[in-house]
N, C-alpha and C. Protein backbone atom coordinates (compact mmCIF):
# COMPACT_ATOMS: atom_id res chain seq x y z
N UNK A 1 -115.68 64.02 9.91
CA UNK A 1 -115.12 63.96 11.24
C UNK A 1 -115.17 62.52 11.74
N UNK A 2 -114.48 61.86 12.41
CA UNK A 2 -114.43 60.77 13.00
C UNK A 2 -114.97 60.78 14.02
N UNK A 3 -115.38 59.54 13.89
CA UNK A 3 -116.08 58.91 15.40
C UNK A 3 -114.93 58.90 16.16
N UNK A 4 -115.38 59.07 17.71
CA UNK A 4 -114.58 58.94 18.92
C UNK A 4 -114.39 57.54 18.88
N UNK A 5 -113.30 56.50 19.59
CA UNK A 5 -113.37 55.20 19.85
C UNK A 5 -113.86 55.11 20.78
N UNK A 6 -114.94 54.00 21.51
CA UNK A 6 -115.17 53.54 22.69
C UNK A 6 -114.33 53.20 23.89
N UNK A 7 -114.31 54.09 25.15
CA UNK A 7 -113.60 53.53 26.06
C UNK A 7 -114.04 52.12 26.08
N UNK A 8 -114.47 51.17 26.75
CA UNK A 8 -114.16 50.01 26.38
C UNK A 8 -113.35 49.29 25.09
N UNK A 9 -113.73 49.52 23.89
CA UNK A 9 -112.65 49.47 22.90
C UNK A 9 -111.49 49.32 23.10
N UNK A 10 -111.18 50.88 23.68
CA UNK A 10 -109.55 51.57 23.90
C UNK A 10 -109.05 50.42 25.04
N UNK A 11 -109.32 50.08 25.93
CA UNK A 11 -109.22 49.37 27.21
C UNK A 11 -109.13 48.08 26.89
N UNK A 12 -110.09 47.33 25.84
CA UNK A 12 -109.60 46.12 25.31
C UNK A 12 -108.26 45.89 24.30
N UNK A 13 -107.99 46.74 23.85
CA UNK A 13 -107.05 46.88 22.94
C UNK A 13 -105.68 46.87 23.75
N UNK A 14 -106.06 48.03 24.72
CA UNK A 14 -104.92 48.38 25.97
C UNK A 14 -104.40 47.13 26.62
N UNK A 15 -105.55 46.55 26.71
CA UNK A 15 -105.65 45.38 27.92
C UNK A 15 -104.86 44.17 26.75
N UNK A 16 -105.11 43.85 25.67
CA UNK A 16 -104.93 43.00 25.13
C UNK A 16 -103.07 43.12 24.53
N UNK A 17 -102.70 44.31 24.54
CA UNK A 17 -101.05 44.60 24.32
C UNK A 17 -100.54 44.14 25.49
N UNK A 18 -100.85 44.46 26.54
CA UNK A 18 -100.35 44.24 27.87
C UNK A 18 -100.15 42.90 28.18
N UNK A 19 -101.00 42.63 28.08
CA UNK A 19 -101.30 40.64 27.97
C UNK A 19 -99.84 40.66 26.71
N UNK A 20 -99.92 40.69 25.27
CA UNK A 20 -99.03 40.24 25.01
C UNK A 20 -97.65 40.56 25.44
N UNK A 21 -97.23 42.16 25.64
CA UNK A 21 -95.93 42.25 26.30
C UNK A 21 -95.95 41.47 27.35
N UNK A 22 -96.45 40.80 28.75
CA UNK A 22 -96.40 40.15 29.51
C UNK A 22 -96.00 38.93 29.02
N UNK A 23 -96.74 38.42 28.20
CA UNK A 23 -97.03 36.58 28.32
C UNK A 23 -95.77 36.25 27.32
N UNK A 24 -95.25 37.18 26.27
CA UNK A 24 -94.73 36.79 25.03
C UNK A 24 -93.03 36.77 25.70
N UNK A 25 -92.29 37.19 26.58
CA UNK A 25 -91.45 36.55 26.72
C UNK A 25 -91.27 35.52 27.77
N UNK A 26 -92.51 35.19 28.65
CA UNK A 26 -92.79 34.23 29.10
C UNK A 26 -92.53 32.91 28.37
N UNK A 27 -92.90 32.84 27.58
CA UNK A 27 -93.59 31.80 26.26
C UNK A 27 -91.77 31.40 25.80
N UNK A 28 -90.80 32.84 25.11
CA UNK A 28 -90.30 32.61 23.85
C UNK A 28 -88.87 32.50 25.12
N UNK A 29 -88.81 33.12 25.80
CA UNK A 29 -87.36 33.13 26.24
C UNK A 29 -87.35 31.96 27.64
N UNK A 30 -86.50 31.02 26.90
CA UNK A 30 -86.95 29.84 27.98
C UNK A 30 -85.35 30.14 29.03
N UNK A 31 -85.30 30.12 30.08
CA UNK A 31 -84.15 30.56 31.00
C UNK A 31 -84.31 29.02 31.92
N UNK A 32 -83.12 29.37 32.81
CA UNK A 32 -83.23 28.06 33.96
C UNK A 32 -83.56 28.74 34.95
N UNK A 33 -84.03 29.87 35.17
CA UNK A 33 -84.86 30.66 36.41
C UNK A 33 -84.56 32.38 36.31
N UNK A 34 -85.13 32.67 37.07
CA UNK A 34 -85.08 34.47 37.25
C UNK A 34 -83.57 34.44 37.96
N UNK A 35 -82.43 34.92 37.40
CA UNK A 35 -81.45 35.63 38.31
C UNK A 35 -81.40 37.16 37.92
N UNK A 36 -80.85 37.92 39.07
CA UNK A 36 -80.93 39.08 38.84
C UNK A 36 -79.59 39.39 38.15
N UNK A 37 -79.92 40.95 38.19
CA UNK A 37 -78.36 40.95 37.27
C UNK A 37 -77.17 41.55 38.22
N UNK A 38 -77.52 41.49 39.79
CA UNK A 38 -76.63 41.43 40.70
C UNK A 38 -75.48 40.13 41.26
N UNK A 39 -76.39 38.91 40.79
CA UNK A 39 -76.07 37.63 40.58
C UNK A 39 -75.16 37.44 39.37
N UNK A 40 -75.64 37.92 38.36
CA UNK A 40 -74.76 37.23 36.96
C UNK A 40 -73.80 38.00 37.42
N UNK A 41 -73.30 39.19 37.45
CA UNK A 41 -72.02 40.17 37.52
C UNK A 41 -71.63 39.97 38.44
N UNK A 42 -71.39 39.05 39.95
CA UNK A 42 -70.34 38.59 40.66
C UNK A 42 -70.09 36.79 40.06
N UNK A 43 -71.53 36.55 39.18
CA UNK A 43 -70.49 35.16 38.91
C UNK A 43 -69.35 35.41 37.54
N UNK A 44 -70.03 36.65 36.88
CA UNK A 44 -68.56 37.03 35.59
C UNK A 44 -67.71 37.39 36.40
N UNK A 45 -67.49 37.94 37.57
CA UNK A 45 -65.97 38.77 38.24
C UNK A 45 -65.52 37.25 39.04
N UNK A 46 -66.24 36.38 39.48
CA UNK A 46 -65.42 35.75 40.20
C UNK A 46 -65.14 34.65 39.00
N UNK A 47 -65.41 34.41 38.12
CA UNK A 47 -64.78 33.61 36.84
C UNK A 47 -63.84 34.61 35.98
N UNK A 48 -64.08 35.77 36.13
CA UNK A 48 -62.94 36.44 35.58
C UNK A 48 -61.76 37.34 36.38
N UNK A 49 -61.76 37.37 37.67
CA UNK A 49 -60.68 37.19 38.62
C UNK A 49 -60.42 36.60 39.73
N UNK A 50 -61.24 35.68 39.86
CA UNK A 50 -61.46 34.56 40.98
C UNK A 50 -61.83 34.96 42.40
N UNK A 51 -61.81 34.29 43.17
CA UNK A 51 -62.44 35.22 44.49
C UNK A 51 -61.83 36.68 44.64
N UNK A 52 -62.29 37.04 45.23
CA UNK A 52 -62.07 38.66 46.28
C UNK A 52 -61.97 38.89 47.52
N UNK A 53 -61.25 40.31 48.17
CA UNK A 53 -62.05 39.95 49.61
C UNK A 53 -63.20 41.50 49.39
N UNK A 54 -63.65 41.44 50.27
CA UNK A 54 -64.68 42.61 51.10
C UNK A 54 -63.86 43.85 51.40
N UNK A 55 -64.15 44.98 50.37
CA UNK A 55 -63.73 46.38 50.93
C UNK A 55 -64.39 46.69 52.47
N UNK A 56 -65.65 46.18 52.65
CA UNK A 56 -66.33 46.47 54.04
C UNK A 56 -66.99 45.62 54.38
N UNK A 57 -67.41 45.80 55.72
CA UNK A 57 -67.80 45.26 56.56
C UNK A 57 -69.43 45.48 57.51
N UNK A 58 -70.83 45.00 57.39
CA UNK A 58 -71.53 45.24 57.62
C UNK A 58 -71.54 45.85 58.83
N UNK A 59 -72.31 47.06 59.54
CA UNK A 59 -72.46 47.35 60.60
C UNK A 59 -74.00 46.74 61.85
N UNK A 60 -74.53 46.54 60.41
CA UNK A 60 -75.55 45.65 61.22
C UNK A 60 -75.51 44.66 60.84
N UNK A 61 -76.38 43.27 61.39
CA UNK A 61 -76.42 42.34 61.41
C UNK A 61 -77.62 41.96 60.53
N UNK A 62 -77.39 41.05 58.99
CA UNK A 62 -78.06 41.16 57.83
C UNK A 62 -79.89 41.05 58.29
N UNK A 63 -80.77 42.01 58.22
CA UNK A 63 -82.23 41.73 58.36
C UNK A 63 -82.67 40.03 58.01
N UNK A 64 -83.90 39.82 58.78
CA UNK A 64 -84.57 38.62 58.33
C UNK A 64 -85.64 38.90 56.59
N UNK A 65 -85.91 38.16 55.83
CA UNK A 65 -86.85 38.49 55.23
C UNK A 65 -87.82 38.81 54.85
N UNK A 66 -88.24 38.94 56.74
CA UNK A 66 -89.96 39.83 57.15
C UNK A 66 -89.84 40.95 56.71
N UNK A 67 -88.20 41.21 57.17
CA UNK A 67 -88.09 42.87 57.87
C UNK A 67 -87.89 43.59 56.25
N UNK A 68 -86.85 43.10 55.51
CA UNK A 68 -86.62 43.29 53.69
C UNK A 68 -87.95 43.53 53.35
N UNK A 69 -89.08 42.68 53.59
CA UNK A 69 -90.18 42.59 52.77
C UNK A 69 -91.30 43.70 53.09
N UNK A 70 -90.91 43.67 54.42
CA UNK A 70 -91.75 45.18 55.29
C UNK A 70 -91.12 46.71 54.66
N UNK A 71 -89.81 46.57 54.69
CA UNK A 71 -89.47 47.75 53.84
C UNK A 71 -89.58 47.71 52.62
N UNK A 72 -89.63 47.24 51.75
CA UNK A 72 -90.02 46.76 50.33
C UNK A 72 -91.52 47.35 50.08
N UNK A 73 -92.22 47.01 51.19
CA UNK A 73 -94.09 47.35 51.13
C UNK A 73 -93.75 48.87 51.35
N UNK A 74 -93.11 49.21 52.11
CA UNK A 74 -93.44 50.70 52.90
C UNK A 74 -92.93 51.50 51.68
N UNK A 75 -91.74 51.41 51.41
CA UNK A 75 -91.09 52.10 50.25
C UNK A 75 -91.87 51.96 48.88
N UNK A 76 -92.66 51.16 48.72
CA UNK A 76 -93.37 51.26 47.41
C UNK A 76 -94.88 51.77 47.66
N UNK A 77 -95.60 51.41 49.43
CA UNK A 77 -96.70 52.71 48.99
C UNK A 77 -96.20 54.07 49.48
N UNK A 78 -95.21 54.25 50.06
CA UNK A 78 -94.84 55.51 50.07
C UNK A 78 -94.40 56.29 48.33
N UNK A 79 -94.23 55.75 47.17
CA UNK A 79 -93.96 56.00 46.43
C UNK A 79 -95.39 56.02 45.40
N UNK A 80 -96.38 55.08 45.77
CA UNK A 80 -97.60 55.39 45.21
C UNK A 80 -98.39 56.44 45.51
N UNK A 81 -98.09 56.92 46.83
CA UNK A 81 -98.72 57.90 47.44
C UNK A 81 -98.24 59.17 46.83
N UNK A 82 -97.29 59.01 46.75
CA UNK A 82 -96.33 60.53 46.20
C UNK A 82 -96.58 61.00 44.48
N UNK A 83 -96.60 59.69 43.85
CA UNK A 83 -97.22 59.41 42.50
C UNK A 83 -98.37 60.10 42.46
N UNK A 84 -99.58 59.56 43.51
CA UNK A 84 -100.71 59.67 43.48
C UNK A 84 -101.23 61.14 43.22
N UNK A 85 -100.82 61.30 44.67
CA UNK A 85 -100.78 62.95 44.99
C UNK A 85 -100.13 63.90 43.79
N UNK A 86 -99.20 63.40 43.43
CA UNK A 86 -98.91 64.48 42.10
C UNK A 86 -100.11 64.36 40.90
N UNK A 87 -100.18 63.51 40.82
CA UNK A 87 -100.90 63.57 39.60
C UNK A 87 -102.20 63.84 39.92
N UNK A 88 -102.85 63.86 41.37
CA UNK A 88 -104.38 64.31 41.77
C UNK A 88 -104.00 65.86 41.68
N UNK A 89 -102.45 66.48 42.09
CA UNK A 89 -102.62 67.99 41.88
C UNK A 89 -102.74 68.32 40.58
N UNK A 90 -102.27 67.40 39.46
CA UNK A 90 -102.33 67.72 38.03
C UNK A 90 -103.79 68.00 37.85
N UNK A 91 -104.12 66.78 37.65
CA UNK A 91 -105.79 66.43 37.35
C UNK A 91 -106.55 67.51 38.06
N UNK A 92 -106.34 68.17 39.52
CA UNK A 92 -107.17 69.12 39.76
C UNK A 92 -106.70 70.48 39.39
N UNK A 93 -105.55 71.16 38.78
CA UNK A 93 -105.06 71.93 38.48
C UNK A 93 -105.25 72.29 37.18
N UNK A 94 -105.70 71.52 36.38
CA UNK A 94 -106.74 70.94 35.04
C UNK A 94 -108.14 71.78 34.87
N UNK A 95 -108.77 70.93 35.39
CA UNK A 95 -110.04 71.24 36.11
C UNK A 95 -110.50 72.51 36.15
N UNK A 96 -109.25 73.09 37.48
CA UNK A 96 -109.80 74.09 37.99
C UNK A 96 -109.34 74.98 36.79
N UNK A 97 -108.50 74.89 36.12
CA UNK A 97 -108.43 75.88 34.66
C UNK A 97 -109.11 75.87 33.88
N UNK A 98 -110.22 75.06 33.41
CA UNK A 98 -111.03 75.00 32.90
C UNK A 98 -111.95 76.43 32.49
């Protein structure tokens, strides 16, 4: 029968892939900055049919970058929370089957 691996082990190992998926296209893929890919695909349409106009027209007046960044926070712990909570009903739904 095999030995169990050490959580710590497992966690260094874990920890140490992570580090490389992170750092390794850091390192290999040299770019001239982060653009998104909302950016590249209006500079291919306006090099491949030159300007445009606007099907529409904003109804509000574009937010400051507090306000983007405030919804940005809210919408992502509202989404950790929802995460959370599911998976605390898993984990106790587990448990209690035991």
């Amino acid at each position: 029968m095999t030995q169990p691996v050490k959580l710590w082990k497992k966690n260094a190992v874990l920890s140490a892939i992570l580090l490389f998926v992170i750092v390794t296209p850091l390192i290999f893929l040299k770019t001239d900055g982060f653009e998104g890919a909302d950016a590249i695909a209006q500079k291919h349409i306006e090099d491949t049919h030159g300007q445009s106009e606007k099907l529409s027209i904003s109804i509000l007046p574009p937010m400051s970058a507090e306000l983007q960044t405030l919804f940005f926070v809210i919408q992502a712990a509202l989404g950790a929370f929802v995460l959370g909570f599911g998976f605390g009903r898993i984990s106790a739904g587990k448990k209690a089957g035991q």
